[in-house]
C-alpha atoms as a PDB file:
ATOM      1  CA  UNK A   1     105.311 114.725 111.199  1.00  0.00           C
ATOM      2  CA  UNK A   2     106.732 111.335 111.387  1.00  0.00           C
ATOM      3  CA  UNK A   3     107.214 109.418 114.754  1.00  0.00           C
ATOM      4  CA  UNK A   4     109.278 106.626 115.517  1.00  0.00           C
ATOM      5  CA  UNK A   5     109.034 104.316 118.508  1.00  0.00           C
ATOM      6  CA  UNK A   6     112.194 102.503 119.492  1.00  0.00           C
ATOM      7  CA  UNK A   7     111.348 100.550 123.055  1.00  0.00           C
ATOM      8  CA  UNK A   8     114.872  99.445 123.051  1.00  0.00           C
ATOM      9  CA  UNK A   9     117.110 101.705 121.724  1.00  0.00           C
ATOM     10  CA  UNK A  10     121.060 101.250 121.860  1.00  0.00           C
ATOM     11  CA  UNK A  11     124.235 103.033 121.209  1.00  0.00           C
ATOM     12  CA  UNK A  12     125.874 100.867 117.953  1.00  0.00           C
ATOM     13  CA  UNK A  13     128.940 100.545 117.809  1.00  0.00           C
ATOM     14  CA  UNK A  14     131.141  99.464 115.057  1.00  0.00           C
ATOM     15  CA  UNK A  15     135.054  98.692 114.104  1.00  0.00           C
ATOM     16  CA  UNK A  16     136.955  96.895 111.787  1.00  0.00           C
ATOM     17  CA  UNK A  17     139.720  93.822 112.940  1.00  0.00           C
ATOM     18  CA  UNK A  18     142.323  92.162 110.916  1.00  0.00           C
ATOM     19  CA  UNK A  19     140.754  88.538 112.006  1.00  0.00           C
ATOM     20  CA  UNK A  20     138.585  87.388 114.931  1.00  0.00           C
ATOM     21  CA  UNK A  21     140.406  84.852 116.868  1.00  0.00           C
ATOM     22  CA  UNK A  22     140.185  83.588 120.625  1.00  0.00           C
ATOM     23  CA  UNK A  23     142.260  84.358 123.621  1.00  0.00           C
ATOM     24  CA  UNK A  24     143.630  87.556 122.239  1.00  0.00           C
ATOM     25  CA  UNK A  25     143.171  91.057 122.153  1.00  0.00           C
ATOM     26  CA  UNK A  26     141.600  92.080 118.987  1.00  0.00           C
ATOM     27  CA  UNK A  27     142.596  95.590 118.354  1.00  0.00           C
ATOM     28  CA  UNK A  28     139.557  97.759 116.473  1.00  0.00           C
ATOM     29  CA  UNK A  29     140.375 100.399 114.028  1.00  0.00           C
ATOM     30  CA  UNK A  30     137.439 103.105 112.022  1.00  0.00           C
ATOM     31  CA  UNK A  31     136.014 102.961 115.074  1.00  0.00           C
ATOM     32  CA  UNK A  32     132.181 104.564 114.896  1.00  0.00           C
ATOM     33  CA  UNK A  33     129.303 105.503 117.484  1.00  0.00           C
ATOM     34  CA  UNK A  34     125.901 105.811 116.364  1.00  0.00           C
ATOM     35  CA  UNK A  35     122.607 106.121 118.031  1.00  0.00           C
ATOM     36  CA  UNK A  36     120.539 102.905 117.083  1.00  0.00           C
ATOM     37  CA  UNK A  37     117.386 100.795 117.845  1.00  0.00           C
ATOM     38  CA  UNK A  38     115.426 100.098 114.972  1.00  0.00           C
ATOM     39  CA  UNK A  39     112.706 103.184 115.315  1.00  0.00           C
ATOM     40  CA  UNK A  40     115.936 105.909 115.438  1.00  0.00           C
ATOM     41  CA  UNK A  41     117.282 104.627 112.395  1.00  0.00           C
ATOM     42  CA  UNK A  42     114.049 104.888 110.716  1.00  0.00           C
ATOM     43  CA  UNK A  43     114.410 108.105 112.033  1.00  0.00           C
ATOM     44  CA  UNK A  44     118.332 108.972 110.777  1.00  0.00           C
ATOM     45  CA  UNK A  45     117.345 108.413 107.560  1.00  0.00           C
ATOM     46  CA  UNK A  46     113.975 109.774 107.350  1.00  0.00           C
ATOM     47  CA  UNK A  47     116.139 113.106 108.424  1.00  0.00           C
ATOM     48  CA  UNK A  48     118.720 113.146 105.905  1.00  0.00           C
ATOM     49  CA  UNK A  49     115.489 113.122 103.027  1.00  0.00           C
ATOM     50  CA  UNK A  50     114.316 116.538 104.762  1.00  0.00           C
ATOM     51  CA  UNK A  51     111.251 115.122 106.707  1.00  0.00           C
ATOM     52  CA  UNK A  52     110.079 116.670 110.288  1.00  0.00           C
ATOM     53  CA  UNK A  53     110.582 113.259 112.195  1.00  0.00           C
ATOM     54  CA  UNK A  54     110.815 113.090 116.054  1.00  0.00           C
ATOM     55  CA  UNK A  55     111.907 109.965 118.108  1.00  0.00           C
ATOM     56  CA  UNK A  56     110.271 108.774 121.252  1.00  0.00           C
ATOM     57  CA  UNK A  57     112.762 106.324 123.369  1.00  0.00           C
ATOM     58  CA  UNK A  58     113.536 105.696 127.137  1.00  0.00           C
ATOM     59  CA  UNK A  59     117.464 106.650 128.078  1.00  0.00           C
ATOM     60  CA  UNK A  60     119.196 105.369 130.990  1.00  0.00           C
ATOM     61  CA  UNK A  61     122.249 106.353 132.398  1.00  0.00           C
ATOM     62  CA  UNK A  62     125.369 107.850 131.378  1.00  0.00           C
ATOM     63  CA  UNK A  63     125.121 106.001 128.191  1.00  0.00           C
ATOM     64  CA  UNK A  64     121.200 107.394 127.447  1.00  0.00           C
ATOM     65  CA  UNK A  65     122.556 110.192 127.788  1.00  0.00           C
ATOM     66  CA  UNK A  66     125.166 109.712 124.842  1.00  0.00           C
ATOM     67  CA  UNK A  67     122.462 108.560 123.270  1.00  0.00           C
ATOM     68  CA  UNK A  68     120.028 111.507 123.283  1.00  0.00           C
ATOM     69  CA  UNK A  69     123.396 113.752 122.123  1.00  0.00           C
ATOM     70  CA  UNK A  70     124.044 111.193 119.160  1.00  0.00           C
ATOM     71  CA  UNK A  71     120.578 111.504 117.950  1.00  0.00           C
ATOM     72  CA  UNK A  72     120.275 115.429 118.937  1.00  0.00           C
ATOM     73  CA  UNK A  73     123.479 115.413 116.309  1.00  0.00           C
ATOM     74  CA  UNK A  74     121.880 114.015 113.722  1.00  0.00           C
ATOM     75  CA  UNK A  75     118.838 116.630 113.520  1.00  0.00           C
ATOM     76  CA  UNK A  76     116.325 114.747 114.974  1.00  0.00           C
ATOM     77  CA  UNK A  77     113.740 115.677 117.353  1.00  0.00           C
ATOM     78  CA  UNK A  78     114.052 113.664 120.927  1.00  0.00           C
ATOM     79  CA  UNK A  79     111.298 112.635 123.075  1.00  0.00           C
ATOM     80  CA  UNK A  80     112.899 111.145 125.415  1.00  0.00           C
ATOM     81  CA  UNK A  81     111.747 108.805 128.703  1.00  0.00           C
ATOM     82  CA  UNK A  82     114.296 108.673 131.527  1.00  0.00           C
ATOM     83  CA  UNK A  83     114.669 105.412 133.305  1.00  0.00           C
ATOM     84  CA  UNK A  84     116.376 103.957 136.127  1.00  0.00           C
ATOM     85  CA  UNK A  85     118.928 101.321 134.394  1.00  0.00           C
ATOM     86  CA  UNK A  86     121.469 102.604 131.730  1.00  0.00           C
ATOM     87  CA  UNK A  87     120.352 102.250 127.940  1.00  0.00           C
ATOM     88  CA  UNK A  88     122.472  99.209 126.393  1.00  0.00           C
ATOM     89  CA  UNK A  89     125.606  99.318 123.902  1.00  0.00           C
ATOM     90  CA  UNK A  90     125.760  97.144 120.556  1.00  0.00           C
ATOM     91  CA  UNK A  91     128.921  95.995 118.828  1.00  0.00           C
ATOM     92  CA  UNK A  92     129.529  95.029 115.305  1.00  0.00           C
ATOM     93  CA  UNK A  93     132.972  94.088 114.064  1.00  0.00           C
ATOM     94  CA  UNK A  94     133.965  93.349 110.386  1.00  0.00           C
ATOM     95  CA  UNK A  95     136.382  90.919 109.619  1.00  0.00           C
ATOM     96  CA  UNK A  96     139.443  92.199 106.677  1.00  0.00           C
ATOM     97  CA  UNK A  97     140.599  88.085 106.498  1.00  0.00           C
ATOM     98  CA  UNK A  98     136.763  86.769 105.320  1.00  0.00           C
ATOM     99  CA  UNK A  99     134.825  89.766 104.892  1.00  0.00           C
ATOM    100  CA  UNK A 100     132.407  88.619 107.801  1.00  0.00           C
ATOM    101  CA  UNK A 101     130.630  91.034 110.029  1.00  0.00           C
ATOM    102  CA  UNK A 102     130.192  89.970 113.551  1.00  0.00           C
ATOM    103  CA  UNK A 103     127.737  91.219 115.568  1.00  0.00           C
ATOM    104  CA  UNK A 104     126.801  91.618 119.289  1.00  0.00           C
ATOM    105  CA  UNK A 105     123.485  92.556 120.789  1.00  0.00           C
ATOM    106  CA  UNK A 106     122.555  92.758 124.610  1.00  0.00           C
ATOM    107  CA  UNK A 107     119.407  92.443 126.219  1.00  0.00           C
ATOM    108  CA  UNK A 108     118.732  96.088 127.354  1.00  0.00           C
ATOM    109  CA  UNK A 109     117.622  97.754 130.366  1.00  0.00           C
ATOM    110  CA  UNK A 110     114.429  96.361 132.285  1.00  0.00           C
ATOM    111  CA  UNK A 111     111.770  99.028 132.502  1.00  0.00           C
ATOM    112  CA  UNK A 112     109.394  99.587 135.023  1.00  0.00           C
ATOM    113  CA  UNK A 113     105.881  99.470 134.768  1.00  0.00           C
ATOM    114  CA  UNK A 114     105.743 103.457 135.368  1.00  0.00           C
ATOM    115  CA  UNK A 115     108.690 103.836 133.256  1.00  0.00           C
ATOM    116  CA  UNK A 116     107.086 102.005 130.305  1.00  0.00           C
ATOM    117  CA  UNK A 117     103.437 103.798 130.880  1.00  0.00           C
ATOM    118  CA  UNK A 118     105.154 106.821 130.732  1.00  0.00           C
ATOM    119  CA  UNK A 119     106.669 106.413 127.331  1.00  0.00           C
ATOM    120  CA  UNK A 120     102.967 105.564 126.093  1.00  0.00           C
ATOM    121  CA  UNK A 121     101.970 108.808 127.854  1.00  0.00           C
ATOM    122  CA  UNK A 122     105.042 110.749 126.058  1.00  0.00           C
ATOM    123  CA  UNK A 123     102.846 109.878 122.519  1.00  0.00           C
ATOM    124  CA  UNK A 124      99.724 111.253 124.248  1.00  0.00           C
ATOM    125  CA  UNK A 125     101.430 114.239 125.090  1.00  0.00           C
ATOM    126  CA  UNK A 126     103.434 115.533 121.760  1.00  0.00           C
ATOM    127  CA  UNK A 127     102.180 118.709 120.603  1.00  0.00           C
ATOM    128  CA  UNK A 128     101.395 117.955 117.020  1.00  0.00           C
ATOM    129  CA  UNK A 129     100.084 114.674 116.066  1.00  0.00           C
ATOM    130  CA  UNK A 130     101.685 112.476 113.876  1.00  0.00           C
ATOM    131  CA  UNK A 131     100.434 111.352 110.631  1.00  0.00           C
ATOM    132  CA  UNK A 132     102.923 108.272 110.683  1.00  0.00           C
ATOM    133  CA  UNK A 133     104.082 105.844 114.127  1.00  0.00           C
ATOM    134  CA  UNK A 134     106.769 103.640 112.778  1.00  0.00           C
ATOM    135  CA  UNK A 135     107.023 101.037 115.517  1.00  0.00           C
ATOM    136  CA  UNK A 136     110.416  99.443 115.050  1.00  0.00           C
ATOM    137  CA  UNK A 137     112.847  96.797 116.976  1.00  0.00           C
ATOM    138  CA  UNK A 138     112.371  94.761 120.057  1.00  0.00           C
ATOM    139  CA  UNK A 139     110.421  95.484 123.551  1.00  0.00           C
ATOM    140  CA  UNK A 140     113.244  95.366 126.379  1.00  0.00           C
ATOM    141  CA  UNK A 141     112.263  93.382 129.821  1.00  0.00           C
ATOM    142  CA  UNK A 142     109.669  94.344 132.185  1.00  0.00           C
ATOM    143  CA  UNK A 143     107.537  95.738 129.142  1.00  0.00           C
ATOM    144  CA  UNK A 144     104.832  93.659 128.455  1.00  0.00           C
ATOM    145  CA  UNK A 145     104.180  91.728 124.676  1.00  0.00           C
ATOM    146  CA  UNK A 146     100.743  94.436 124.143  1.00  0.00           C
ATOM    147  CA  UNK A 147     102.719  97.085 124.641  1.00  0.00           C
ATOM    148  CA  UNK A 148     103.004  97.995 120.651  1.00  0.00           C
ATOM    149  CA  UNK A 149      99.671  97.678 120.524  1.00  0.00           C
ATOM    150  CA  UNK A 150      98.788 100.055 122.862  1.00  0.00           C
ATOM    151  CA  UNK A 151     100.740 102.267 121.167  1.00  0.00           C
ATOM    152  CA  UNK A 152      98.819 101.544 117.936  1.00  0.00           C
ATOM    153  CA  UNK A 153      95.903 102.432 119.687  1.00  0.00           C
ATOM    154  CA  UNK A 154      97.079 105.920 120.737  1.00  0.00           C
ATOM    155  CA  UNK A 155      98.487 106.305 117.309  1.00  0.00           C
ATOM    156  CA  UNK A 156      95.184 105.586 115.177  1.00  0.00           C
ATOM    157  CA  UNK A 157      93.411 107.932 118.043  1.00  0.00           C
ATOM    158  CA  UNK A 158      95.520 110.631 116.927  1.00  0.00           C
ATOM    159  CA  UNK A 159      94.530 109.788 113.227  1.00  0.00           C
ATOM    160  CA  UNK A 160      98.049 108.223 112.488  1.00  0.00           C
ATOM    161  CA  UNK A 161      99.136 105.726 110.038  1.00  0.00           C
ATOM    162  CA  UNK A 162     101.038 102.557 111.759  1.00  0.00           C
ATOM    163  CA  UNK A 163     104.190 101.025 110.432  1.00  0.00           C
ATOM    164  CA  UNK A 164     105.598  98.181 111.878  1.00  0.00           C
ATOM    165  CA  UNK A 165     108.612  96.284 111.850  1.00  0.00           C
ATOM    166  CA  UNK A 166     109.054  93.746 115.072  1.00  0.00           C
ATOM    167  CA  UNK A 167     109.379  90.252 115.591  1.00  0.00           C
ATOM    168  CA  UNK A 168     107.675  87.084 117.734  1.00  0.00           C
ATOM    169  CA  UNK A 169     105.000  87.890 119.913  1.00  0.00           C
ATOM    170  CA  UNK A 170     104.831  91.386 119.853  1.00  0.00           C
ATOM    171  CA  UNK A 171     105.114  91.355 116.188  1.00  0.00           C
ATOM    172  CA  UNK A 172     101.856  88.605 116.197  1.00  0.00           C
ATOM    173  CA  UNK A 173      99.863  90.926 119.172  1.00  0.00           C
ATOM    174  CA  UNK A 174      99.737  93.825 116.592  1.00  0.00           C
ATOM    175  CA  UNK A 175      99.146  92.060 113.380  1.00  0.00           C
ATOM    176  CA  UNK A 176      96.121  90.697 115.477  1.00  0.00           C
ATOM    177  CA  UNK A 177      95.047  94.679 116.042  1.00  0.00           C
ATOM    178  CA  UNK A 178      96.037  95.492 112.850  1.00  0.00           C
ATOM    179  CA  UNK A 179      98.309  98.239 111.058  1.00  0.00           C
ATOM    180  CA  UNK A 180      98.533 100.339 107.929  1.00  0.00           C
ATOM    181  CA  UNK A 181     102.022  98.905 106.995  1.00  0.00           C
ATOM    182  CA  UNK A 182     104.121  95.784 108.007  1.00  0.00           C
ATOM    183  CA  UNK A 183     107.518  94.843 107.189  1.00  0.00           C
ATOM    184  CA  UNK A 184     108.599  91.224 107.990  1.00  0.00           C
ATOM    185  CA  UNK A 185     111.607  89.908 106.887  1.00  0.00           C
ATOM    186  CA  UNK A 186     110.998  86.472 105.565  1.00  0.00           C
ATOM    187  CA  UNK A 187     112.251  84.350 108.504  1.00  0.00           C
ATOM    188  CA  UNK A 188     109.636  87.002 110.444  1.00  0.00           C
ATOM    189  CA  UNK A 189     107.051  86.065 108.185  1.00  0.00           C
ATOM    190  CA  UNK A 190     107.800  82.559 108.360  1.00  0.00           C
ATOM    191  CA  UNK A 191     107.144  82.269 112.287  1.00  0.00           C
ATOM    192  CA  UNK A 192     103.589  83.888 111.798  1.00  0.00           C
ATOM    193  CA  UNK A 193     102.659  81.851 109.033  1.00  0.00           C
ATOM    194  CA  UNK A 194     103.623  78.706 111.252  1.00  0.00           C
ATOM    195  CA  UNK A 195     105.271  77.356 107.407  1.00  0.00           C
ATOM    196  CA  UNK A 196     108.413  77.385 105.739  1.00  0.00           C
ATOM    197  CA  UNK A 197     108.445  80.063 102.367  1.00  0.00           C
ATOM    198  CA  UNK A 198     110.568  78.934  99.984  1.00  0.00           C
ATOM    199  CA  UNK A 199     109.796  80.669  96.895  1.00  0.00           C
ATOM    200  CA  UNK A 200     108.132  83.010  95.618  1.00  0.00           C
ATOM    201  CA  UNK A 201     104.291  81.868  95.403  1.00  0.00           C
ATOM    202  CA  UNK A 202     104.265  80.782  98.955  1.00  0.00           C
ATOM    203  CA  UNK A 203     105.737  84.019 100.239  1.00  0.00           C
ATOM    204  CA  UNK A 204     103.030  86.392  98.074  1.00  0.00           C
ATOM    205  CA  UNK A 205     100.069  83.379  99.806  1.00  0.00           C
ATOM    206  CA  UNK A 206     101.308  83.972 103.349  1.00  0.00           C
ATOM    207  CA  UNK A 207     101.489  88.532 102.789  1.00  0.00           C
ATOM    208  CA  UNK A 208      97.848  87.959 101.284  1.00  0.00           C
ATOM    209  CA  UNK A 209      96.474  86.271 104.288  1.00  0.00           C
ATOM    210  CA  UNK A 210      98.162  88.589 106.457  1.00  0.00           C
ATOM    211  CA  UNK A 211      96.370  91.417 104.104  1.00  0.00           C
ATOM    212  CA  UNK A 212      92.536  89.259 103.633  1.00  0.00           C
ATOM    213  CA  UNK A 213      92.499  88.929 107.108  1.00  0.00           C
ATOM    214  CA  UNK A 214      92.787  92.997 108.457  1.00  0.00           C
ATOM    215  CA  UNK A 215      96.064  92.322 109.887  1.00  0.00           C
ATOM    216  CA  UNK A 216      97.587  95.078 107.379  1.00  0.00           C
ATOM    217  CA  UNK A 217      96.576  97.061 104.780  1.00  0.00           C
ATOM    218  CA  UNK A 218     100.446  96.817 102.759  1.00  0.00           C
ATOM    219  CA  UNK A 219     102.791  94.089 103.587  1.00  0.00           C
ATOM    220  CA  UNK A 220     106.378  94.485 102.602  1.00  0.00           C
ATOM    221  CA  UNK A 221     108.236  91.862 102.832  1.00  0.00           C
ATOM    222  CA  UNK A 222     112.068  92.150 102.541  1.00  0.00           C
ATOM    223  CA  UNK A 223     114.094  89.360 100.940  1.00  0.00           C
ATOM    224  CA  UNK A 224     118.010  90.519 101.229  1.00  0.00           C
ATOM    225  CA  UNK A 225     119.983  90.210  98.376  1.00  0.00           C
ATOM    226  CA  UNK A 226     117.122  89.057  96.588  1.00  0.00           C
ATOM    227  CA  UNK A 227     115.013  92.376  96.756  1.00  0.00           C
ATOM    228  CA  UNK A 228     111.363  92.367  98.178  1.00  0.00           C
ATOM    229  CA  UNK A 229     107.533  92.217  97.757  1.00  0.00           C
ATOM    230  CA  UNK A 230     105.049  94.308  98.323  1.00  0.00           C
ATOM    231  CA  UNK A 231     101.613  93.079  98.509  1.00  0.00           C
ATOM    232  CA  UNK A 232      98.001  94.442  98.578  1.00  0.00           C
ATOM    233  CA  UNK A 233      94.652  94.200  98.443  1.00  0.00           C
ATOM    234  CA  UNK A 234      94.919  95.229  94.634  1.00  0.00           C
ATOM    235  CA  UNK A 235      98.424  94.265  93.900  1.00  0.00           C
ATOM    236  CA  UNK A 236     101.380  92.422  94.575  1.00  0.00           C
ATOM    237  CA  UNK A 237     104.831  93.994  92.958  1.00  0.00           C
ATOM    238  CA  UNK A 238     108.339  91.827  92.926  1.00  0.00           C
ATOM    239  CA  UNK A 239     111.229  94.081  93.468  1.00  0.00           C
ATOM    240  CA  UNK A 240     115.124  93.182  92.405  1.00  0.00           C
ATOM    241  CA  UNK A 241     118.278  94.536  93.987  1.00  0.00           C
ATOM    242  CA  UNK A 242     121.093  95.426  91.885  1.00  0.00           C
ATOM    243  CA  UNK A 243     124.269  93.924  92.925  1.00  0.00           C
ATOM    244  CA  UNK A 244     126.581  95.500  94.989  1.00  0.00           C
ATOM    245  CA  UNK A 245     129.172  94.351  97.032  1.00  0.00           C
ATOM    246  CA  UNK A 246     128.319  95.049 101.354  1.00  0.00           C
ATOM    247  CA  UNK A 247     130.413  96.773 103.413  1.00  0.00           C
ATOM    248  CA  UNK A 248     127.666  95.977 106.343  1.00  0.00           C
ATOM    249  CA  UNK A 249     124.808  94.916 106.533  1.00  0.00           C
ATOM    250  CA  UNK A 250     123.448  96.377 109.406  1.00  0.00           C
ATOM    251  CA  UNK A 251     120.329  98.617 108.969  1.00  0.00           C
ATOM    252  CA  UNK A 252     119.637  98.037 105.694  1.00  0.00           C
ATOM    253  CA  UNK A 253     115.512  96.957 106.554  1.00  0.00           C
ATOM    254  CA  UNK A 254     115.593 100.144 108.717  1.00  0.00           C
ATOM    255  CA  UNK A 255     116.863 102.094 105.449  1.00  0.00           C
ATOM    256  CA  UNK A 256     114.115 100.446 103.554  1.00  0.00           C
ATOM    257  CA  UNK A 257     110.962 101.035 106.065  1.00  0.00           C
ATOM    258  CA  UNK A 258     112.631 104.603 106.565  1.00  0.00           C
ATOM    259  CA  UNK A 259     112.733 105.640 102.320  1.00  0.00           C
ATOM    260  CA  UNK A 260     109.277 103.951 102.252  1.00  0.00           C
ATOM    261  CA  UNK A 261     107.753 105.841 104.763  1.00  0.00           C
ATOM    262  CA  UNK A 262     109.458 109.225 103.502  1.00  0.00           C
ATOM    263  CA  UNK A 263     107.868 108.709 100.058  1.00  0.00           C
ATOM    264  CA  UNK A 264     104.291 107.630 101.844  1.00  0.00           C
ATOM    265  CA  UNK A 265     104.593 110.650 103.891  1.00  0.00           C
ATOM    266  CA  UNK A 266     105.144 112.908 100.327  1.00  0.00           C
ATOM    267  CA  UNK A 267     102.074 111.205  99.049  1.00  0.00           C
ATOM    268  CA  UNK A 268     104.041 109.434  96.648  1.00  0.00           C
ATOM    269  CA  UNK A 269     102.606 106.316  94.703  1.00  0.00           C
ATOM    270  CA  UNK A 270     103.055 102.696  96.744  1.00  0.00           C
ATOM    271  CA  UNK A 271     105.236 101.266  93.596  1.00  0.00           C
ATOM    272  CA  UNK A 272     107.383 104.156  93.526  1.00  0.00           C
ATOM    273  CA  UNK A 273     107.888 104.250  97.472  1.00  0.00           C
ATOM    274  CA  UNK A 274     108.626 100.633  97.150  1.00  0.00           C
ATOM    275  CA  UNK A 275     110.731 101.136  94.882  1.00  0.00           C
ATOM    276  CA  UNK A 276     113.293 103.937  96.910  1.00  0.00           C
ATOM    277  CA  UNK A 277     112.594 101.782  99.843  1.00  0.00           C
ATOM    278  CA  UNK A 278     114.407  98.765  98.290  1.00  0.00           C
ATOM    279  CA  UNK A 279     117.435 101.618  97.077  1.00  0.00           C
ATOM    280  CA  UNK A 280     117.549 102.584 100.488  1.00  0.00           C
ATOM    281  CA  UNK A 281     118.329  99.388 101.977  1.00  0.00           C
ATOM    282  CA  UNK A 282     120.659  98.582  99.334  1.00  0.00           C
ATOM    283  CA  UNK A 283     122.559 101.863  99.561  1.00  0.00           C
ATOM    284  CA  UNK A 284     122.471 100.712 103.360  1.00  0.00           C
ATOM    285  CA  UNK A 285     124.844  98.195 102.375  1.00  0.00           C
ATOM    286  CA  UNK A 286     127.751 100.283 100.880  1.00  0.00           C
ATOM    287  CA  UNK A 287     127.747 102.535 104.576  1.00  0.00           C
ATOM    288  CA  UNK A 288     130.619 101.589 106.683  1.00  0.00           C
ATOM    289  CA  UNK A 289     129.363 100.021 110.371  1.00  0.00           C
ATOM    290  CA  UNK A 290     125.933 101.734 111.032  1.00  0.00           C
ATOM    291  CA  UNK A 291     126.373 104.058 109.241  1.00  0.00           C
ATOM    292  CA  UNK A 292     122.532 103.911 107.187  1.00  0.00           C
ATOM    293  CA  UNK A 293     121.608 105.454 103.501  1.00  0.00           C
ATOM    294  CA  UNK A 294     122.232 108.877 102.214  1.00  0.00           C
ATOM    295  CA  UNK A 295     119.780 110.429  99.912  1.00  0.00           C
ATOM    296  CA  UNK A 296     122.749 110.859  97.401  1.00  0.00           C
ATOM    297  CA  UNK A 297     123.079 106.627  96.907  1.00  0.00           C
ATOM    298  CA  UNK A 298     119.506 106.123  97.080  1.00  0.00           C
ATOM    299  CA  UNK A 299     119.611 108.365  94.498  1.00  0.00           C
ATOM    300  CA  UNK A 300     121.935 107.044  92.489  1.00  0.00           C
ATOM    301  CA  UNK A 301     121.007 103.263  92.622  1.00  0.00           C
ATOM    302  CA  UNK A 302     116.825 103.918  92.198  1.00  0.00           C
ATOM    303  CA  UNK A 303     117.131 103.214  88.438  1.00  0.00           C
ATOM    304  CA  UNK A 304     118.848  99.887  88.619  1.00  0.00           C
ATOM    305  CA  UNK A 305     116.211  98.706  91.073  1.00  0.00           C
ATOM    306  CA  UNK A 306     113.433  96.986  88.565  1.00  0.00           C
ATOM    307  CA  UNK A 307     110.159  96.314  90.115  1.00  0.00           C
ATOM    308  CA  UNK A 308     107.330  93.889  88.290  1.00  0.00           C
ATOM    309  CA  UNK A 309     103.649  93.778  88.894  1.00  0.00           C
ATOM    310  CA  UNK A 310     102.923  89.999  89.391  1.00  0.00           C
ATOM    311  CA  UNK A 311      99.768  88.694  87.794  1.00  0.00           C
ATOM    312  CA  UNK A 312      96.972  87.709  89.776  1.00  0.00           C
ATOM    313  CA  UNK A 313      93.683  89.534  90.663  1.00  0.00           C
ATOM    314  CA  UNK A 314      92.680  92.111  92.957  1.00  0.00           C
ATOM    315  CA  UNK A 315      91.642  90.158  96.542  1.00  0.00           C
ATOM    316  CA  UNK A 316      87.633  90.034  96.025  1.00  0.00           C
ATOM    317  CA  UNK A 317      85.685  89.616  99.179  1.00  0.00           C
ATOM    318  CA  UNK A 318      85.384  85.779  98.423  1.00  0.00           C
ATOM    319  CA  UNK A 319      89.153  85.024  97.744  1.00  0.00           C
ATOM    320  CA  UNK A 320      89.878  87.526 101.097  1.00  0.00           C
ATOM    321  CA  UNK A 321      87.556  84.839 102.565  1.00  0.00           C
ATOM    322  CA  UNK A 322      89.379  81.965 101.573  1.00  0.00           C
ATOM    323  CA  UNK A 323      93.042  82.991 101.960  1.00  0.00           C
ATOM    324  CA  UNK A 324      91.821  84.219 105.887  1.00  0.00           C
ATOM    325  CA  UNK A 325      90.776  81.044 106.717  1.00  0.00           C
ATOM    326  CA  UNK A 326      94.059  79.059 105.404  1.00  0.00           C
ATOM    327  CA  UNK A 327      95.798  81.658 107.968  1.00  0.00           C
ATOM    328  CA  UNK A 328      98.819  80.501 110.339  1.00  0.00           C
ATOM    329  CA  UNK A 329      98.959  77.435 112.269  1.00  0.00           C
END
């Protein structure tokens, strides 16, 4: 079983408007609802490729309780955390005149300190135990910046593989505890490595630190249009996107770390999981609003996605050494 953790999950909703302009109503059309929050969409799409996945989120309100039927809709298995304040709403508009997607994000509800020990109780408690935890999106207020890796710790207790994908402190607390899998997005990467990375050499320096110094056993790093990386101990592989024209771009990195995971979970080789995550989160990009991959695109665009090995050797206990101790600033 696969379990995903989203701390601050949201309805997402999408529409599409002839042009954005001020101090008038902008009337919506292909109007969607979706359950979001960066660990449920790992989950939507980790569902449509046939795996047993369960999500673990708090709901609030009228609107959790949307929520928990959106996600029940999709197939997935709900653990879900009630709390006092209502769950938050998302809103992403495209633009017809430019082609521009707009999009809105709120805060989220504040949790409680009983609320938020209860959701790391709700992992405790499941009744099989999870080979993957795919921690994924941001911590809402009143939770505090260890809380992921708290969760970690329950998760590798259980004898689970970690996945991440966060941001700022929380993101740096559990790199510091370590994890089987993170997935930065370059400016992500950037903040931890305290330096700008501009091209390629710099990135594949700042993954192998990460990597030399425990913080994660695979880092992959998603570059947009211009694919990914993937690094390891042993190897680091380039990835490059065929072009396609976006309809959204929303949840395309949760379509990649979802596909990656899936093929992980099926014991698949790293290159080749790589390789349907980066279909996935280009397929991501041809779904209307938040809508997410489907197997059948993913499918479909896996042999246009090339993927090089990069040369270099395998990190030996003296070059793990060095590249540790040029870590961030």
């Amino acid at each position: 079983m696969i379990v995903t953790v989203t701390m601050n999950p949201a309805i997402d909703i999408s529409g599409v408007v002839d042009e954005v302009a001020p101090f008038r109503k902008l009337r919506c059309t292909e109007i969607r609802r979706d359950p979001g929050g960066g660990g449920i969409n790992v989950a939507r799409v980790a569902q449509r490729f046939g795996v047993d996945v369960t999500a673990l989120y708090p709901v609030g309100g009228t609107i959790g309780r949307l929520l928990q039927d959106l996600v029940t809709h999709e197939g997935i298995t709900s653990r879900a955390i009630p709390v006092t304040e209502d769950t938050r709403e998302d809103f992403t508009a495209y633009e017809r005149k430019t082609g521009h997607e707009f999009r809105f994000v709120v805060p989220g509800p504040r949790l409680t300190e009983t609320e938020w020990r209860n959701c790391l109780d709700a992992l405790v408690e499941l009744p099989v135990k999870p080979a993957f935890v795919v921690i994924s999106g941001s911590l809402p207020p009143g939770v505090p910046e260890d809380f992921y890796v708290r969760i970690a710790d329950i998760a590798r207790s259980q004898g689970a593989k970690v996945a991440v994908d966060t941001s700022a402190a929380p993101f740096r607390r559990l790199l510091e505890a370590g994890v089987y899998l993170a997935k930065p997005n370059r400016r992500e990467l950037q903040e931890w490595a305290g330096t700008p990375l501009e091209d390629q050499d710099s990135q594949v320096l700042a993954a192998r630190r990460l990597v030399a110094a425990g913080h994660a056993e695979i880092v992959a790093l998603t570059l947009g249009h211009e694919g990914g990386l993937l690094v390891t101990r042993d190897q680091a592989l380039r990835a490059f996107t065929p072009p396609v024209k976006p309809v959204s771009t929303v949840g395309a990195g949760d379509s990649f770390l979802g596909a990656m995971i899936v093929r992980l979970y099926r014991s698949d080789t790293l290159d080749n999981a790589f390789r349907y995550g980066i279909a996935a989160g280009t397929a991501a990009l041809l779904a209307p609003g938040t809508d997410l991959s489907h197997p059948a695109d993913v499918e479909r665009i896996l042999p246009q996605v090339r993927v090089e090995r990069l040369p270099g050797e395998p990190l030996s206990a003296s070059a793990a050494y060095r590249a540790s101790a040029a870590g961030p600033r």
